[in-house]
N, C-alpha and C. Protein backbone atom coordinates (compact mmCIF):
# COMPACT_ATOMS: atom_id res chain seq x y z
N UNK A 1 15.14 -30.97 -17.11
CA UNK A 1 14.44 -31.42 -15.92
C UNK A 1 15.37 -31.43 -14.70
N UNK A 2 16.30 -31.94 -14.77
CA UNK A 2 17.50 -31.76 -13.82
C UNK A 2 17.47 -30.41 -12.94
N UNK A 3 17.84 -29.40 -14.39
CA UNK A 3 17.99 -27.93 -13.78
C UNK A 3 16.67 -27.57 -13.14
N UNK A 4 15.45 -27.86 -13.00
CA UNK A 4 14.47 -27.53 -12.08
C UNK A 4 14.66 -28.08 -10.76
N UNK A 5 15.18 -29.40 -10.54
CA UNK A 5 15.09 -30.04 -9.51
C UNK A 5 16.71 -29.69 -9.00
N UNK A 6 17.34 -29.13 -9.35
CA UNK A 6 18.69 -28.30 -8.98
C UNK A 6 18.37 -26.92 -8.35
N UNK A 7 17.66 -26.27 -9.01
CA UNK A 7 16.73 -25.20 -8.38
C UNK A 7 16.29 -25.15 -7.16
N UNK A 8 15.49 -26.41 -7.35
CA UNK A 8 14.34 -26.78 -6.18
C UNK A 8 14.89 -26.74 -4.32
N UNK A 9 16.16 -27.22 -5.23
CA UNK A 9 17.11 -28.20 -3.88
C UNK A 9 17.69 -26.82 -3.27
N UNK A 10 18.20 -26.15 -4.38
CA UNK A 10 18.84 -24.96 -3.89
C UNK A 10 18.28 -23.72 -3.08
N UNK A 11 16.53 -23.51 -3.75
CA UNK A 11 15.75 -22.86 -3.38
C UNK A 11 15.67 -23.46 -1.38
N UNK A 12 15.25 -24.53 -1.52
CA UNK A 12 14.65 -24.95 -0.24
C UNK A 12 16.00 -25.08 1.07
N UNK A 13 17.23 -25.41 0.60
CA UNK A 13 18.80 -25.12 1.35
C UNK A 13 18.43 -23.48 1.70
N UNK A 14 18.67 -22.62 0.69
CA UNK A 14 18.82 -21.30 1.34
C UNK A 14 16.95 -20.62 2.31
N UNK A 15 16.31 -21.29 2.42
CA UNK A 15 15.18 -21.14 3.02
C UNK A 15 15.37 -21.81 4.20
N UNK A 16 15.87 -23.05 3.96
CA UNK A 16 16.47 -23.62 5.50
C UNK A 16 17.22 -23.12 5.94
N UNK A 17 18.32 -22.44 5.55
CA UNK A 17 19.45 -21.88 6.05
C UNK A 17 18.66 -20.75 7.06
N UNK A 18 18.31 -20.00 6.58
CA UNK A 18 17.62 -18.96 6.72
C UNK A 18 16.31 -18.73 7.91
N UNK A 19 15.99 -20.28 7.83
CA UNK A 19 14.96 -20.39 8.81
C UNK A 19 15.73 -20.76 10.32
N UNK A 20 16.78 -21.41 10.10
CA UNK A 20 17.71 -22.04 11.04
C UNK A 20 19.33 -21.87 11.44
N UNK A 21 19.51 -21.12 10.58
CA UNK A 21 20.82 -20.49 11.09
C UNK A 21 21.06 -19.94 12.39
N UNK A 22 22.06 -20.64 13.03
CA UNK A 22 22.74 -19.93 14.25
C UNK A 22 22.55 -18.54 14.71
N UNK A 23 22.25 -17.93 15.73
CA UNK A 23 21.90 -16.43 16.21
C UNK A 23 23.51 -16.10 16.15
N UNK A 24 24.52 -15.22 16.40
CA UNK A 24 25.62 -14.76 17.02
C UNK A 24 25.54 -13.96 17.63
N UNK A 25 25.46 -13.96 19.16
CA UNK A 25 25.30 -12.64 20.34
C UNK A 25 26.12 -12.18 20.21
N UNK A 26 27.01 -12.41 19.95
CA UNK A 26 28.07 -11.57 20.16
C UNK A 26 27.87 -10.53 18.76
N UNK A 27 27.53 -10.40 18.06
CA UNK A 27 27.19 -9.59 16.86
C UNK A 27 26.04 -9.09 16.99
N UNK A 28 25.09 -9.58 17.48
CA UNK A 28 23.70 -8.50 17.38
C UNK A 28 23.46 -8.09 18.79
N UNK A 29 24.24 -8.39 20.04
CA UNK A 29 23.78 -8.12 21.24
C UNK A 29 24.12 -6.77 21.25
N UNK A 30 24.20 -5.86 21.06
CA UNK A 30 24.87 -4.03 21.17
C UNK A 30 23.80 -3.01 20.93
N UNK A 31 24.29 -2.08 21.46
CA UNK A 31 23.38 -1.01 21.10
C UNK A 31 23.61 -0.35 19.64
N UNK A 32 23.23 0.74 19.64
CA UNK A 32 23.88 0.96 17.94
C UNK A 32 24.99 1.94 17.93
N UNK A 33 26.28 1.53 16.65
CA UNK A 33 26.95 2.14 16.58
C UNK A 33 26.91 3.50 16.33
N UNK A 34 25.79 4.31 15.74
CA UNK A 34 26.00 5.85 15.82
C UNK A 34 25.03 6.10 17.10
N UNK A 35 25.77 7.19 17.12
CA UNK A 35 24.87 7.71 18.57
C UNK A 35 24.19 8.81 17.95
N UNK A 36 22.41 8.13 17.48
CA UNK A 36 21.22 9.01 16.88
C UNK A 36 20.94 10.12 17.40
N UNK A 37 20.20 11.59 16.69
CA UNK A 37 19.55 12.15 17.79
C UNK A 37 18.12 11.60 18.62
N UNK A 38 17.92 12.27 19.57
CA UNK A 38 16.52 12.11 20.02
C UNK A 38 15.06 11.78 18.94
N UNK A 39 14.66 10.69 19.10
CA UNK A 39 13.49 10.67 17.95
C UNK A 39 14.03 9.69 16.96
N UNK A 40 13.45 9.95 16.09
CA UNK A 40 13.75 8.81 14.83
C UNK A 40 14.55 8.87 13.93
N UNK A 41 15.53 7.60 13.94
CA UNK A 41 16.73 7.54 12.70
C UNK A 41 16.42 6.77 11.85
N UNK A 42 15.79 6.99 10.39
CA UNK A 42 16.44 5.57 9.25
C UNK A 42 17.12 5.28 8.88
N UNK A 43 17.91 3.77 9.16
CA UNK A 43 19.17 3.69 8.29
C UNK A 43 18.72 2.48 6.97
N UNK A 44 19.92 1.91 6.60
CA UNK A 44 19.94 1.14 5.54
C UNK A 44 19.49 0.10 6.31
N UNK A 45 18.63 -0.65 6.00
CA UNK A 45 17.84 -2.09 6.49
C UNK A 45 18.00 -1.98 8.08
N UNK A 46 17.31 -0.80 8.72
CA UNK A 46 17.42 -0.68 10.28
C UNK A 46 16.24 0.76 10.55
N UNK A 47 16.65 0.63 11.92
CA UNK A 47 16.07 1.77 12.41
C UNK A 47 16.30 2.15 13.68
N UNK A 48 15.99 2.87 14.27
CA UNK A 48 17.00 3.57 15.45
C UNK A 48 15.86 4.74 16.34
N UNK A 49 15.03 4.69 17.42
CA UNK A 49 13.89 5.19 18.08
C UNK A 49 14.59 5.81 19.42
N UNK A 50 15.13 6.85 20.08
CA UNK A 50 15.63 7.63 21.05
C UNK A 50 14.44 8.40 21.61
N UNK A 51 14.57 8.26 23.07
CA UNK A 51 13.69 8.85 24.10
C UNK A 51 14.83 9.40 25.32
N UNK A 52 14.79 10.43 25.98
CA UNK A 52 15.24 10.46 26.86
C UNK A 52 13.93 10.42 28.03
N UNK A 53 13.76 9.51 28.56
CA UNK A 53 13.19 8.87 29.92
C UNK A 53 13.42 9.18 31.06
N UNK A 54 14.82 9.80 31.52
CA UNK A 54 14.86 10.46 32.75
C UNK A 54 14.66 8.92 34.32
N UNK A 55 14.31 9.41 34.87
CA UNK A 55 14.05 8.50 36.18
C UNK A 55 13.02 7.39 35.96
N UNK A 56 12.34 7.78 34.64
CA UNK A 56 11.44 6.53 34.50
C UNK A 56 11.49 5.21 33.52
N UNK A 57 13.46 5.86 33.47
CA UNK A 57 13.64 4.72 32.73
C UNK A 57 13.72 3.02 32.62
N UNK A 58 14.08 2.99 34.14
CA UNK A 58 13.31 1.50 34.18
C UNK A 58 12.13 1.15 33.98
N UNK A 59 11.17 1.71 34.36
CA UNK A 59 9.89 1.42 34.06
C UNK A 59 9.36 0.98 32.84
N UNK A 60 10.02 2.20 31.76
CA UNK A 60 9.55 2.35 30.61
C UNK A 60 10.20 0.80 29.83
N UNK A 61 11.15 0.96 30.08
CA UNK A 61 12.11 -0.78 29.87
C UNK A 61 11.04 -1.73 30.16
N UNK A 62 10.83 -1.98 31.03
CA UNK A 62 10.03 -3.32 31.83
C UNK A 62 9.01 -3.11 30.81
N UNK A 63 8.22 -2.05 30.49
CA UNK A 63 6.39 -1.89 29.82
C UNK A 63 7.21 -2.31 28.23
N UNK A 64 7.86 -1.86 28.03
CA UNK A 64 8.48 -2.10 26.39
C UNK A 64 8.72 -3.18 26.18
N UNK A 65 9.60 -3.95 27.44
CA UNK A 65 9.92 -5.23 26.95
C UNK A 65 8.65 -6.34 27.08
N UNK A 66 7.67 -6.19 28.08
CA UNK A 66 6.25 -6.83 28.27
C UNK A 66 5.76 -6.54 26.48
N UNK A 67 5.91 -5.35 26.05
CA UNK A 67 4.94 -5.31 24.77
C UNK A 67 5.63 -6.15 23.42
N UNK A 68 7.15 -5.80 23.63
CA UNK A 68 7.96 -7.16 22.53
C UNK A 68 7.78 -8.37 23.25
N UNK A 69 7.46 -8.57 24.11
CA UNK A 69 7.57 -10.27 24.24
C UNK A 69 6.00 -10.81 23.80
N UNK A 70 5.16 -9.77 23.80
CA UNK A 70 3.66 -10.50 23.26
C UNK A 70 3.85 -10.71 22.00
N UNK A 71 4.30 -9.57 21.08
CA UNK A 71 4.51 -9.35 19.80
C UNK A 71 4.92 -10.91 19.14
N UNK A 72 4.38 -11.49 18.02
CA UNK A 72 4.00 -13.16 17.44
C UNK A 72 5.13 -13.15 16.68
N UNK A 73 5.79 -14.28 16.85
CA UNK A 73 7.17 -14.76 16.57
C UNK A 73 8.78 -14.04 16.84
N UNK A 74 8.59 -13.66 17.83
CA UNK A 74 9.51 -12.64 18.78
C UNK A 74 9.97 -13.49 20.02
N UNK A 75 11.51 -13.53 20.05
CA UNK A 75 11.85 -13.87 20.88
C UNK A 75 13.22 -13.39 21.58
N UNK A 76 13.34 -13.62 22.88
CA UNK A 76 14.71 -12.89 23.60
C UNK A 76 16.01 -13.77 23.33
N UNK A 77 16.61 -13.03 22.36
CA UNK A 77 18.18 -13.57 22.27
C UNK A 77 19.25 -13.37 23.48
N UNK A 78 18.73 -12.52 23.95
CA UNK A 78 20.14 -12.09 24.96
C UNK A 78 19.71 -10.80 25.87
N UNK A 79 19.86 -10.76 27.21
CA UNK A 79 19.84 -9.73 28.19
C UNK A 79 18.69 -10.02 28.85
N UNK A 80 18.72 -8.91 29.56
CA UNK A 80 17.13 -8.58 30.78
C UNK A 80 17.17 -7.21 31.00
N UNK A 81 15.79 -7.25 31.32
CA UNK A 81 15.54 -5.69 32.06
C UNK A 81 16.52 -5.55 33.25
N UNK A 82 17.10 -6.06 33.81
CA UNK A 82 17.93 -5.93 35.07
C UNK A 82 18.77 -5.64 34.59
N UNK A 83 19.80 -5.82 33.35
CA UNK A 83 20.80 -5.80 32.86
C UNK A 83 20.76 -4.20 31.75
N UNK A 84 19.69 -3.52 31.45
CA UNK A 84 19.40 -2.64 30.90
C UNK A 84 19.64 -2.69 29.34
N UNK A 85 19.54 -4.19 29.16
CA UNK A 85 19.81 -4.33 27.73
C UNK A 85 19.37 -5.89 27.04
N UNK A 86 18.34 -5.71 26.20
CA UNK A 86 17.82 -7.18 25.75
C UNK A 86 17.45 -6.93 24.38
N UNK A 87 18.01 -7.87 23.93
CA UNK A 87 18.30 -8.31 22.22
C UNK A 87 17.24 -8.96 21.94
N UNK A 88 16.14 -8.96 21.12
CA UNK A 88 15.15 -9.85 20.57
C UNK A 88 15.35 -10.19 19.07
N UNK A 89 14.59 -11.33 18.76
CA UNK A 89 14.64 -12.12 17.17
C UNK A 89 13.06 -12.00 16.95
N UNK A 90 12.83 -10.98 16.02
CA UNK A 90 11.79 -11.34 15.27
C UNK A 90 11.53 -11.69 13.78
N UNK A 91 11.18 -12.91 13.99
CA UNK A 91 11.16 -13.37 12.47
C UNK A 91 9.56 -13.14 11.35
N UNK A 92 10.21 -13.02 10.10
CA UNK A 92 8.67 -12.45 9.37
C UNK A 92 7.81 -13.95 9.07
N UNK A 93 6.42 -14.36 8.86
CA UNK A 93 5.59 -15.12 8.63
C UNK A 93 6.15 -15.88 7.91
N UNK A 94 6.12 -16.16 6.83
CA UNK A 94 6.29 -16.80 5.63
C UNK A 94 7.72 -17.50 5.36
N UNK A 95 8.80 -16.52 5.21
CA UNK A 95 9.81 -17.08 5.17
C UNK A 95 10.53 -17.72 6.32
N UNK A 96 10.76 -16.28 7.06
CA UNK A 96 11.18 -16.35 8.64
C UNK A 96 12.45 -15.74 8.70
N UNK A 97 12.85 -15.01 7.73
CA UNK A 97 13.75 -13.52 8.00
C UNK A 97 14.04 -13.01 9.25
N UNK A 98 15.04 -12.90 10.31
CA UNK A 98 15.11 -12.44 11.21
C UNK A 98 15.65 -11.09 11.20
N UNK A 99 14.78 -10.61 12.03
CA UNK A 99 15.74 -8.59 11.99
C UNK A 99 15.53 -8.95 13.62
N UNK A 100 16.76 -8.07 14.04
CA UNK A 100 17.50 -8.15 15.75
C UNK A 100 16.92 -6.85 15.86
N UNK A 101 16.58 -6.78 17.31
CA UNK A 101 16.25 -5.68 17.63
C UNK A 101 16.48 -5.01 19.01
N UNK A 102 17.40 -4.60 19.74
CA UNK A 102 18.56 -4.52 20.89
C UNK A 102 17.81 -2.84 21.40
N UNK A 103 16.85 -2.74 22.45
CA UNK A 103 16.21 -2.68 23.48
C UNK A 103 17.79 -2.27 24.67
N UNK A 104 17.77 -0.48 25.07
CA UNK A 104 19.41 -0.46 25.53
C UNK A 104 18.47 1.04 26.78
N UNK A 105 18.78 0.93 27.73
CA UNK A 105 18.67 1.86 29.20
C UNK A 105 19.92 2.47 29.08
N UNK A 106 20.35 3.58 28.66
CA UNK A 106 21.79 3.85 29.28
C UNK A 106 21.67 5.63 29.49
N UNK A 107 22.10 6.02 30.92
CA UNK A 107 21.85 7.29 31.60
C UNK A 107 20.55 8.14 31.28
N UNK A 108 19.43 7.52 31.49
CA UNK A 108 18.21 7.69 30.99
C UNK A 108 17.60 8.51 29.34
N UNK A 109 18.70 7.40 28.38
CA UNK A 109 17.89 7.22 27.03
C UNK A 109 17.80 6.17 26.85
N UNK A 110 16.46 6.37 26.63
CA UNK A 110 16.19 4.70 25.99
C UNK A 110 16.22 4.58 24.62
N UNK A 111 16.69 3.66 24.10
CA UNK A 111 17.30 3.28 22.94
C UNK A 111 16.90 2.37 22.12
N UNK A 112 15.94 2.15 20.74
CA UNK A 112 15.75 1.00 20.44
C UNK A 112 16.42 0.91 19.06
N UNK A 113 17.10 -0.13 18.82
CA UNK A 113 17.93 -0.29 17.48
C UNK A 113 17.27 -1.39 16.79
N UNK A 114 16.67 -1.59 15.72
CA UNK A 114 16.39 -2.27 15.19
C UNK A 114 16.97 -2.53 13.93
N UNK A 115 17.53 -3.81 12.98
CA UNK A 115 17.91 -4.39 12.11
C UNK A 115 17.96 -5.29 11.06
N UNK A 116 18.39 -5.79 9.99
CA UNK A 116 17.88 -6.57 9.16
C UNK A 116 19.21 -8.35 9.49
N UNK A 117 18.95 -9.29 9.22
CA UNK A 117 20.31 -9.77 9.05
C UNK A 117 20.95 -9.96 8.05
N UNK A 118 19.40 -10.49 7.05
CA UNK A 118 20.04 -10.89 5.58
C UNK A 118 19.26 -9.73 4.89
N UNK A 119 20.08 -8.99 3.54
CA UNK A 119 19.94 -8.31 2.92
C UNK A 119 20.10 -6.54 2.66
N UNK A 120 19.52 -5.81 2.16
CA UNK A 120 20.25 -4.72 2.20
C UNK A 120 19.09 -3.62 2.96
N UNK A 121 17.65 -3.73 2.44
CA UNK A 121 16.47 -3.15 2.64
C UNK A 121 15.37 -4.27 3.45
N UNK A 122 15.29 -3.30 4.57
CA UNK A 122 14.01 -3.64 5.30
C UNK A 122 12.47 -3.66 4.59
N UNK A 123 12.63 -2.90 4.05
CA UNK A 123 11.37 -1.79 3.35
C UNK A 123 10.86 -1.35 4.53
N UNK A 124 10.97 -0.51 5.43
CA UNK A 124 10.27 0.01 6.42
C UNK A 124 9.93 -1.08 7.36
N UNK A 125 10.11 -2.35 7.40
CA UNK A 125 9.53 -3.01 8.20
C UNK A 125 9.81 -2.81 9.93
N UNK A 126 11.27 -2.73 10.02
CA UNK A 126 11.61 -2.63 11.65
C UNK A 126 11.40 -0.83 12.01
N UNK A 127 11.14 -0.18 11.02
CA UNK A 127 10.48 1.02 11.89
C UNK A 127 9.41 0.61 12.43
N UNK A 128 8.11 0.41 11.25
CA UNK A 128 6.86 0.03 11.25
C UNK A 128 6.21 -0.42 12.55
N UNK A 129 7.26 -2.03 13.08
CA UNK A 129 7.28 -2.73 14.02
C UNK A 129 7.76 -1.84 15.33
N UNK A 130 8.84 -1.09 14.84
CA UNK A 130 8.87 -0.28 16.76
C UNK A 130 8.10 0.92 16.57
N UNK A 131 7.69 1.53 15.50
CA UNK A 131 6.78 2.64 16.10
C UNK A 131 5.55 2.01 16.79
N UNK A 132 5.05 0.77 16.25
CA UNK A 132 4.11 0.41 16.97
C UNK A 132 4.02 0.27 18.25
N UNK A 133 5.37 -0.57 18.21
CA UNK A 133 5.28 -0.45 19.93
C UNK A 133 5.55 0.75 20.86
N UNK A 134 6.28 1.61 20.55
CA UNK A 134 6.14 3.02 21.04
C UNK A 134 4.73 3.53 21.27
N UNK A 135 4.08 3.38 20.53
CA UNK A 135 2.87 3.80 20.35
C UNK A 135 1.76 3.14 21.22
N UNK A 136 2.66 2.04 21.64
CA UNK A 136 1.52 0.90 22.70
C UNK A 136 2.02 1.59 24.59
N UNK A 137 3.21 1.77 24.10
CA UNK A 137 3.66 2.29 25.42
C UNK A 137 2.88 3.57 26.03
């Protein structure tokens, strides 16, 4: 009986942890370390969406970041559209898993990097989530 309620305790710590752990900007605020081609990259628990935008790349910034900030349980960790670079936290329903997702303007490509924090596999989820929004744009 013990070992269930040892379980229990342990189960519900790493769910808290998890729900409430500290952000670190300084670790998820960046664009991504490989420089993708144009179009779509999968990586290991990530994903990686390249446009070259040209002169309308602010624009396209401002409409992208309007469509992640509606998006339900999404929020801005770090940057602005003025700054050509904003980091969001979206966490999943149930547990509340956060994958970072770093939104980058630089010499008209736009850049979206998306990530996992804990674990190894997304299962497709942070493509899933930015093709959509590509797709809203």
């Amino acid at each position: 009986m013990y070992v269930f309620w040892i379980v229990i305790v342990l189960v519900a710590g790493l769910l808290a942890y998890i729900r409430l752990a500290p952000h670190n900007v300084m670790r998820w605020h960046h664009a991504a370390e490989t420089r993708a081609p144009l179009g779509e990259t999968a990586l290991d628990g990530g994903f990686i969406w390249r446009e070259d935008v040209g002169a309308n790349g602010p624009e396209r910034l401002a409409r992208l970041d309007g469509i992640i900030r509606r998006t339900p349980n999404t929020q801005v960790l770090a940057g602005s559209v003025d700054d050509g670079q904003v980091t969001y936290v979206t966490r999943t329903r149930w547990i509340g898993f956060p994958d970072y997702t770093t939104v980058t303007l630089d010499d008209g490509i736009l850049e979206v990097y998306g990530r996992l924090r804990f674990g190894r596999s997304d299962m497709g989820v942070n493509g899933k989530r930015i093709r959509g929004w590509i797709d809203q744009l």
